[in-house]
C-alpha atoms as a PDB file:
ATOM      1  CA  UNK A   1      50.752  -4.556  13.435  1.00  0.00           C
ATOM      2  CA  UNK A   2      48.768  -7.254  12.847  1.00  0.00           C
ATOM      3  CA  UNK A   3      45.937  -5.620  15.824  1.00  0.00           C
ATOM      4  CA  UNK A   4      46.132  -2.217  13.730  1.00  0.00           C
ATOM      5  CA  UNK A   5      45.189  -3.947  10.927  1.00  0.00           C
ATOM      6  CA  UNK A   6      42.143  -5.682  12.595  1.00  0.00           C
ATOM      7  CA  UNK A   7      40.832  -2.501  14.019  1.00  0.00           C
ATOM      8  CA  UNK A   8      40.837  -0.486  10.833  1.00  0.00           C
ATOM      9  CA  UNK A   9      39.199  -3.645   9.038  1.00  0.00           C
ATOM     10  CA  UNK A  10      36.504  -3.400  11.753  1.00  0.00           C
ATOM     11  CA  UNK A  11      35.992   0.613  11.881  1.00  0.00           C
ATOM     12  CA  UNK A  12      35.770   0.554   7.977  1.00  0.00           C
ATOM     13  CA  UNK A  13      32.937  -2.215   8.179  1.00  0.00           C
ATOM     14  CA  UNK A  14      31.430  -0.184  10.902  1.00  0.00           C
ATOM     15  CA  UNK A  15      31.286   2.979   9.443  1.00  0.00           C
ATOM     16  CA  UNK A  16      28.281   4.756   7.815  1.00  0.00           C
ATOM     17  CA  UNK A  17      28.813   4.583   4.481  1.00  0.00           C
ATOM     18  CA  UNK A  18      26.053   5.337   1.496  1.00  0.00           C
ATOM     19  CA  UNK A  19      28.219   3.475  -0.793  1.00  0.00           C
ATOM     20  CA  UNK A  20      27.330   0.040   1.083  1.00  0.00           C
ATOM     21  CA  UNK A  21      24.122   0.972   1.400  1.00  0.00           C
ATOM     22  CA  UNK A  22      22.050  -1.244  -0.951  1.00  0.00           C
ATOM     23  CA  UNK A  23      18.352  -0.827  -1.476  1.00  0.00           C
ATOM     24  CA  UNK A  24      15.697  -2.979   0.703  1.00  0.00           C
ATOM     25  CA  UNK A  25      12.825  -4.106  -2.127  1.00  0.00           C
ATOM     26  CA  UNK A  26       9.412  -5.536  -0.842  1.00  0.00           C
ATOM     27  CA  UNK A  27       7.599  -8.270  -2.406  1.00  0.00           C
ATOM     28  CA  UNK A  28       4.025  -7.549  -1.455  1.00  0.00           C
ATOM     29  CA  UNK A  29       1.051  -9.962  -0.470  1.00  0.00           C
ATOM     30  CA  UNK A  30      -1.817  -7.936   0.464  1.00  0.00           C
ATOM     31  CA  UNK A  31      -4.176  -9.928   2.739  1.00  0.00           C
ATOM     32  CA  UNK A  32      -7.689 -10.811   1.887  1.00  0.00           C
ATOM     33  CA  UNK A  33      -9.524  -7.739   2.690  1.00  0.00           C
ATOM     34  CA  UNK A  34     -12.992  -8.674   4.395  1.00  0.00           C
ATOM     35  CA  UNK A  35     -16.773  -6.633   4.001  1.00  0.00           C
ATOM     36  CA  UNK A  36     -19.396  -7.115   5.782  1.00  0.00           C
ATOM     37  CA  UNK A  37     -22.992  -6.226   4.540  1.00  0.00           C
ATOM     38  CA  UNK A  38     -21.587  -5.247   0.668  1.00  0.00           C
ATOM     39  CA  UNK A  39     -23.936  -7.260  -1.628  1.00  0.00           C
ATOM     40  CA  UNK A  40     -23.234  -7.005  -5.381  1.00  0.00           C
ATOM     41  CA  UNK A  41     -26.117  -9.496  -6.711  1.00  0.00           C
ATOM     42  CA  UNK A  42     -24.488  -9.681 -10.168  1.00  0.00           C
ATOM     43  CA  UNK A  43     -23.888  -5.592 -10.419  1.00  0.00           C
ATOM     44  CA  UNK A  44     -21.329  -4.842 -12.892  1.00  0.00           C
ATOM     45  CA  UNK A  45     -17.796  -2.648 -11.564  1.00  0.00           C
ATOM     46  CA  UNK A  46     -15.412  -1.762 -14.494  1.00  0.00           C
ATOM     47  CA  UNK A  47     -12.667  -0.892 -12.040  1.00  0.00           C
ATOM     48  CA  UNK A  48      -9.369   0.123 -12.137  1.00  0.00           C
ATOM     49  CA  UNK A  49      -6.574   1.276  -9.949  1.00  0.00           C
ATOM     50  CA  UNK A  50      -3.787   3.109 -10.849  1.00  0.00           C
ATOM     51  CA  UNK A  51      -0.276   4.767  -8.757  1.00  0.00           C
ATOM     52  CA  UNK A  52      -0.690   8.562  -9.042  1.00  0.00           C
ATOM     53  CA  UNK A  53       2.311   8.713  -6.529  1.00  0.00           C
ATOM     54  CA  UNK A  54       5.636  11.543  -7.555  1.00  0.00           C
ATOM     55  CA  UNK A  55       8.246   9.678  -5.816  1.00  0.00           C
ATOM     56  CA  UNK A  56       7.971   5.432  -6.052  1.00  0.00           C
ATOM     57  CA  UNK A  57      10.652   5.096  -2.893  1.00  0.00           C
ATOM     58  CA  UNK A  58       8.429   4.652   0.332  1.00  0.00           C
ATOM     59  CA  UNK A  59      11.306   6.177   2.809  1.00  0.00           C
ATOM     60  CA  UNK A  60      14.350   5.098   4.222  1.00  0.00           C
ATOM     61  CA  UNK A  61      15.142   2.453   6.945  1.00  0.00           C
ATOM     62  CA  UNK A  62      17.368   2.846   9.746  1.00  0.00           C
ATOM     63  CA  UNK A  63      20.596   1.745   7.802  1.00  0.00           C
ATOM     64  CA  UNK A  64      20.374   4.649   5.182  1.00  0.00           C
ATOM     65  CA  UNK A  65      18.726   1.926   2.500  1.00  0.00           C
ATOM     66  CA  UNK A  66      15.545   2.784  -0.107  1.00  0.00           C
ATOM     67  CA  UNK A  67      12.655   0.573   0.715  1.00  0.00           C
ATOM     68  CA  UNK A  68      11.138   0.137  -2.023  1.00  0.00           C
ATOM     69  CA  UNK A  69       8.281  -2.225  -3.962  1.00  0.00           C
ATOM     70  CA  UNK A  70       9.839  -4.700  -5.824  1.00  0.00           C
ATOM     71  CA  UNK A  71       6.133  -5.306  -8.634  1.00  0.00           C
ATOM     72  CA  UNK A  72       3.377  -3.185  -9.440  1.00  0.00           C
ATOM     73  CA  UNK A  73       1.800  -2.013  -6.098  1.00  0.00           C
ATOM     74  CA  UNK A  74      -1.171  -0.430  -8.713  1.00  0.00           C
ATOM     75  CA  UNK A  75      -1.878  -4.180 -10.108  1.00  0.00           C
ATOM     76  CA  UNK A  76      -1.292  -5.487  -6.131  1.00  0.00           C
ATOM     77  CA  UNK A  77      -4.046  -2.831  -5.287  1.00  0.00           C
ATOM     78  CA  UNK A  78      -6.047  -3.330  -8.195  1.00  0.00           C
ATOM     79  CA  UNK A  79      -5.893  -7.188  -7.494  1.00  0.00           C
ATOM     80  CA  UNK A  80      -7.248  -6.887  -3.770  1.00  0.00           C
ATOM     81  CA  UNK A  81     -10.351  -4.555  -4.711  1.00  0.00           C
ATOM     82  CA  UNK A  82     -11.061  -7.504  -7.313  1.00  0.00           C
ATOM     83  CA  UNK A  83     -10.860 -10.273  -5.657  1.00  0.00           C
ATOM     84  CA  UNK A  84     -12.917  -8.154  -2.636  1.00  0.00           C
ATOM     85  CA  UNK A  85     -15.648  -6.946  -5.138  1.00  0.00           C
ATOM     86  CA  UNK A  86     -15.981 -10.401  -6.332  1.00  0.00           C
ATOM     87  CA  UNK A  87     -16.456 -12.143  -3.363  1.00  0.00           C
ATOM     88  CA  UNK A  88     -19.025  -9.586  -2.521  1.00  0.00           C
ATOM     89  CA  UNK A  89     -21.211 -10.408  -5.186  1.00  0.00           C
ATOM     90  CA  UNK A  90     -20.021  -7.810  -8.060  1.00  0.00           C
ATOM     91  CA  UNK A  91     -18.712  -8.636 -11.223  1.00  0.00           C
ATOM     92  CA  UNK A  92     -15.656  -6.719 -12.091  1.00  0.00           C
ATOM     93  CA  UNK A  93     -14.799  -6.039 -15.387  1.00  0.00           C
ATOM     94  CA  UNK A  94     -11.821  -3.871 -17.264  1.00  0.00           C
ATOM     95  CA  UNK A  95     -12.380   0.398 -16.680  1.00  0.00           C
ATOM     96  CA  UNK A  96     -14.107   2.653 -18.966  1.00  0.00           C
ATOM     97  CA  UNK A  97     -15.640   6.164 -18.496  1.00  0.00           C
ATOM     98  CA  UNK A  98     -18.954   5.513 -20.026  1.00  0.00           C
ATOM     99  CA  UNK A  99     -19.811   2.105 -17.744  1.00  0.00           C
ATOM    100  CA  UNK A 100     -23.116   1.973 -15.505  1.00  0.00           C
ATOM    101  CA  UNK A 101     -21.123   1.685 -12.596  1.00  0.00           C
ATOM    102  CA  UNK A 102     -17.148   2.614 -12.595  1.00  0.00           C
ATOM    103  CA  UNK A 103     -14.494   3.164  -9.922  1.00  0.00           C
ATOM    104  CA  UNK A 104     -10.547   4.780 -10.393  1.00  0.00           C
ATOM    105  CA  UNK A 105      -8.644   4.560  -7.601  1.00  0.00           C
ATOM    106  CA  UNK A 106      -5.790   6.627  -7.051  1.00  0.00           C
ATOM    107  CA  UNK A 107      -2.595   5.658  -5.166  1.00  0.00           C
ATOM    108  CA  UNK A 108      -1.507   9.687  -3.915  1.00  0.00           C
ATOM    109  CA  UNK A 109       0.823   8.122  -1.089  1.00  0.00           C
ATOM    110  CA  UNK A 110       2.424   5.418   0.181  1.00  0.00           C
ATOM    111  CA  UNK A 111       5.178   6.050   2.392  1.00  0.00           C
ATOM    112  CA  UNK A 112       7.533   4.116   5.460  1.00  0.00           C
ATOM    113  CA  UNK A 113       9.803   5.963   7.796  1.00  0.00           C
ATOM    114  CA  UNK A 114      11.314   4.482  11.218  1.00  0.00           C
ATOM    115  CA  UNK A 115      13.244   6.009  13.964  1.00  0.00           C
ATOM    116  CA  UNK A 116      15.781   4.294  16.392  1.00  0.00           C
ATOM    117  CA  UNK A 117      14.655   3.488  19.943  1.00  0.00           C
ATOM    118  CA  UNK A 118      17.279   2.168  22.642  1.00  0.00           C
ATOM    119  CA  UNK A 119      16.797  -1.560  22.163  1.00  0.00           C
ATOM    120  CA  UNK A 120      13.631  -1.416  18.913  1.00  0.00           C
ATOM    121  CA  UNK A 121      12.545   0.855  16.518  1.00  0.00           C
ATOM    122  CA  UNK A 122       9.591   2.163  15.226  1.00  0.00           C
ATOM    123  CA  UNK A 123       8.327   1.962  11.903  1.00  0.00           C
ATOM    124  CA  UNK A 124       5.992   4.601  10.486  1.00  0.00           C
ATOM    125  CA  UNK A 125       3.179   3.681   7.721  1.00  0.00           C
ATOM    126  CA  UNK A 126       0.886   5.916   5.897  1.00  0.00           C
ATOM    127  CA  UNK A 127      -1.130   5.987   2.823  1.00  0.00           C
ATOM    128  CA  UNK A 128      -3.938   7.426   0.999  1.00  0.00           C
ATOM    129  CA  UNK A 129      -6.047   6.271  -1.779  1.00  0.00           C
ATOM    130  CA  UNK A 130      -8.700   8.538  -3.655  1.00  0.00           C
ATOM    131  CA  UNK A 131     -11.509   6.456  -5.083  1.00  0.00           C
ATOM    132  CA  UNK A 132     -13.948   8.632  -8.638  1.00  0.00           C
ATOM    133  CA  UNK A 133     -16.911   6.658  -8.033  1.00  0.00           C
ATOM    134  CA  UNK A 134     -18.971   7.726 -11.472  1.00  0.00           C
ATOM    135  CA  UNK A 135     -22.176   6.381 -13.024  1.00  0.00           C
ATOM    136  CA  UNK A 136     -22.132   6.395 -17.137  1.00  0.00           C
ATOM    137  CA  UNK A 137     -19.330   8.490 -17.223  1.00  0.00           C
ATOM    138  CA  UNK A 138     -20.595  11.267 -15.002  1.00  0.00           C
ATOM    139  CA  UNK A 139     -18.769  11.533 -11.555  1.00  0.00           C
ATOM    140  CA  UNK A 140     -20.966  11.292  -8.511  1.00  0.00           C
ATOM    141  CA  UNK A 141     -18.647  11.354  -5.748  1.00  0.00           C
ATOM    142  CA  UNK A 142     -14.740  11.468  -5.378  1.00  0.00           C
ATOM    143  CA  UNK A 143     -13.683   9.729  -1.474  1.00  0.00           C
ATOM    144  CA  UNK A 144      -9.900  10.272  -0.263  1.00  0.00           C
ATOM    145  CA  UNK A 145      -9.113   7.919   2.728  1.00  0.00           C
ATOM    146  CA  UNK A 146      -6.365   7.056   4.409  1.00  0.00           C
ATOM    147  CA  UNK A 147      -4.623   5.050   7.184  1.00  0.00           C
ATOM    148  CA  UNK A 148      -1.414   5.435   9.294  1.00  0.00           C
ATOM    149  CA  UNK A 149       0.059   2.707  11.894  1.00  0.00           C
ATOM    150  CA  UNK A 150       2.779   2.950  14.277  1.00  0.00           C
ATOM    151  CA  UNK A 151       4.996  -0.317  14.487  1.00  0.00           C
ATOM    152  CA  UNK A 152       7.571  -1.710  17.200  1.00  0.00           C
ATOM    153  CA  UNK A 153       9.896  -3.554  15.203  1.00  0.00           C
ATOM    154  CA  UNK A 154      13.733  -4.939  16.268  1.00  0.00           C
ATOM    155  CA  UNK A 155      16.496  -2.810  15.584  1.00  0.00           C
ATOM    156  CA  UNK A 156      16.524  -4.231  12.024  1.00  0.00           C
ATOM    157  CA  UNK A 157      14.013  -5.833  10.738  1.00  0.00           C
ATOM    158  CA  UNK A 158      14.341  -8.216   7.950  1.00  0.00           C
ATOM    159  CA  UNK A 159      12.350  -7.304   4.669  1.00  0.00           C
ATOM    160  CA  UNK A 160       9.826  -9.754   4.756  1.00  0.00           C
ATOM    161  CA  UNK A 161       8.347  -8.414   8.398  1.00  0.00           C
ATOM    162  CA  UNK A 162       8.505  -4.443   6.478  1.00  0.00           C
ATOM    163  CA  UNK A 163       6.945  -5.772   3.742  1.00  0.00           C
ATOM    164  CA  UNK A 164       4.313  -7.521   5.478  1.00  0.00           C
ATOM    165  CA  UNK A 165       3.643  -4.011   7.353  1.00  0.00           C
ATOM    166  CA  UNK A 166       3.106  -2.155   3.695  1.00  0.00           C
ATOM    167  CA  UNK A 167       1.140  -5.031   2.398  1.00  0.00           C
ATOM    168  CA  UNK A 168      -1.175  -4.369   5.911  1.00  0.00           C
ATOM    169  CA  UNK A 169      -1.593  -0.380   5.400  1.00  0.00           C
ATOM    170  CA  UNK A 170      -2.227  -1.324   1.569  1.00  0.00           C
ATOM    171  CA  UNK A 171      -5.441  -3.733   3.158  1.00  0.00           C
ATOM    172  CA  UNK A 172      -6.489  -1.503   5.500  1.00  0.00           C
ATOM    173  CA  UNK A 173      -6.938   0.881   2.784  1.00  0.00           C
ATOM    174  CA  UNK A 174      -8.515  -1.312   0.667  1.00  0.00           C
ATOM    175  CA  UNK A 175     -10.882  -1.936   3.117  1.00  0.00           C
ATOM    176  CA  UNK A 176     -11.824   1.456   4.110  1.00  0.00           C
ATOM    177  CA  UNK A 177     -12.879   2.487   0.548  1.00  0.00           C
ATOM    178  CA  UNK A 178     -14.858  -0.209   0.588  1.00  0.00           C
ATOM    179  CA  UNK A 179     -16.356   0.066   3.980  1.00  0.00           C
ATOM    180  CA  UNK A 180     -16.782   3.807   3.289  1.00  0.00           C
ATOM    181  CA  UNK A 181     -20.617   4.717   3.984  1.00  0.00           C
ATOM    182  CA  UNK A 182     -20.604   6.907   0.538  1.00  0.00           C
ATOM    183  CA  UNK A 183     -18.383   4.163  -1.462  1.00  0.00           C
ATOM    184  CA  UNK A 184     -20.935   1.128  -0.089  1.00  0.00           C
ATOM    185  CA  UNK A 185     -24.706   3.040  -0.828  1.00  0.00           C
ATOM    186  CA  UNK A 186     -22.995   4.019  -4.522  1.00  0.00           C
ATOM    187  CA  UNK A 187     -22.363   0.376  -5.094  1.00  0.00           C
ATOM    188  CA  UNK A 188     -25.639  -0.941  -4.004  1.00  0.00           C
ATOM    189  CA  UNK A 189     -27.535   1.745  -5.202  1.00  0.00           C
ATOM    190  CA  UNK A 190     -29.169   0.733  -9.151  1.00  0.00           C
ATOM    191  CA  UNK A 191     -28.001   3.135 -11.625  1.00  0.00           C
END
């Protein structure tokens, strides 16, 4: 009896169920993002980012859980162009329509999806970000860029190494607005 009762304990804990299933939230820590030849000599950015995204749950993992952001990715994207724009030489400063010199960048996806190999799995990234790149309120050019990656990660991977993986694609993207041949000669450009 007592063996019966051992192997239902273990085929309940083994079994799919959506009611164990507990959601898999992401701190995020978006690397310094890094570009070369931007020189802001003092030029003013009012900047700001915000998440146009419909749905805020970036996919499922392997064991049926949300992964989701645990803060504001908008104020962790917002954050990295900053600090990025600053370093370069800009002065950032708080978004409005008429400035010299403004950027809105708009979060349209973020997204994680992984599939089961025999011994790994592989997680999926994507994400786009559309930067309005406008001059005294008038819009001069509107960029959409994105990046994907394709990850081998263990079976399950803890939340810290899938959260280091979003905050990556989140840098990447950072960095290609901002190494973006039309973004770069509107920022250095005098208005």
């Amino acid at each position: 009896m007592k063996t019966i009762s051992i192997l239902l304990g273990l085929m309940l804990l083994c079994a799919p169920s959506e009611t164990l299933a507990a959601d898999m939230h992401l701190d995020l820590n978006i690397p310094q993002v890094s570009v070369e030849g931007l020189q802001g000599n003092g030029q003013v950015v009012a900047l700001w980012v915000e998440d146009a995204r419909k749905e805020t749950i970036l996919g499922k993992n392997l064991q049926g859980e949300n992964v989701a952001l645990k803060g504001d990715v908008a104020a962790a994207v917002m954050a990295s162009f900053s600090s990025t724009l600053r370093t370069a030489g800009f002065r950032v400063e708080p978004f409005r329509a008429d400035a010299p010199v403004s950027i809105l960048i708009r979060i349209q996806s973020l997204t994680y999806d992984s599939e089961k190999n025999f011994m790994t799995s592989t997680a999926n990234l994507s994400c786009k970000l559309m930067a309005t790149l406008s001059r005294s309120g008038v819009m001069k050019k509107e960029r959409t860029l994105g990046t994907s990656g394709e990850f081998t990660l263990p079976w399950r991977p803890n939340k810290d190494r899938v959260a280091e993986l979003v905050s990556e694609i989140l840098h990447d993207n950072v960095q290609a607005v901002l190494q973006d041949a039309d973004t770069a000669a509107f920022l250095t450009t005098t208005p």
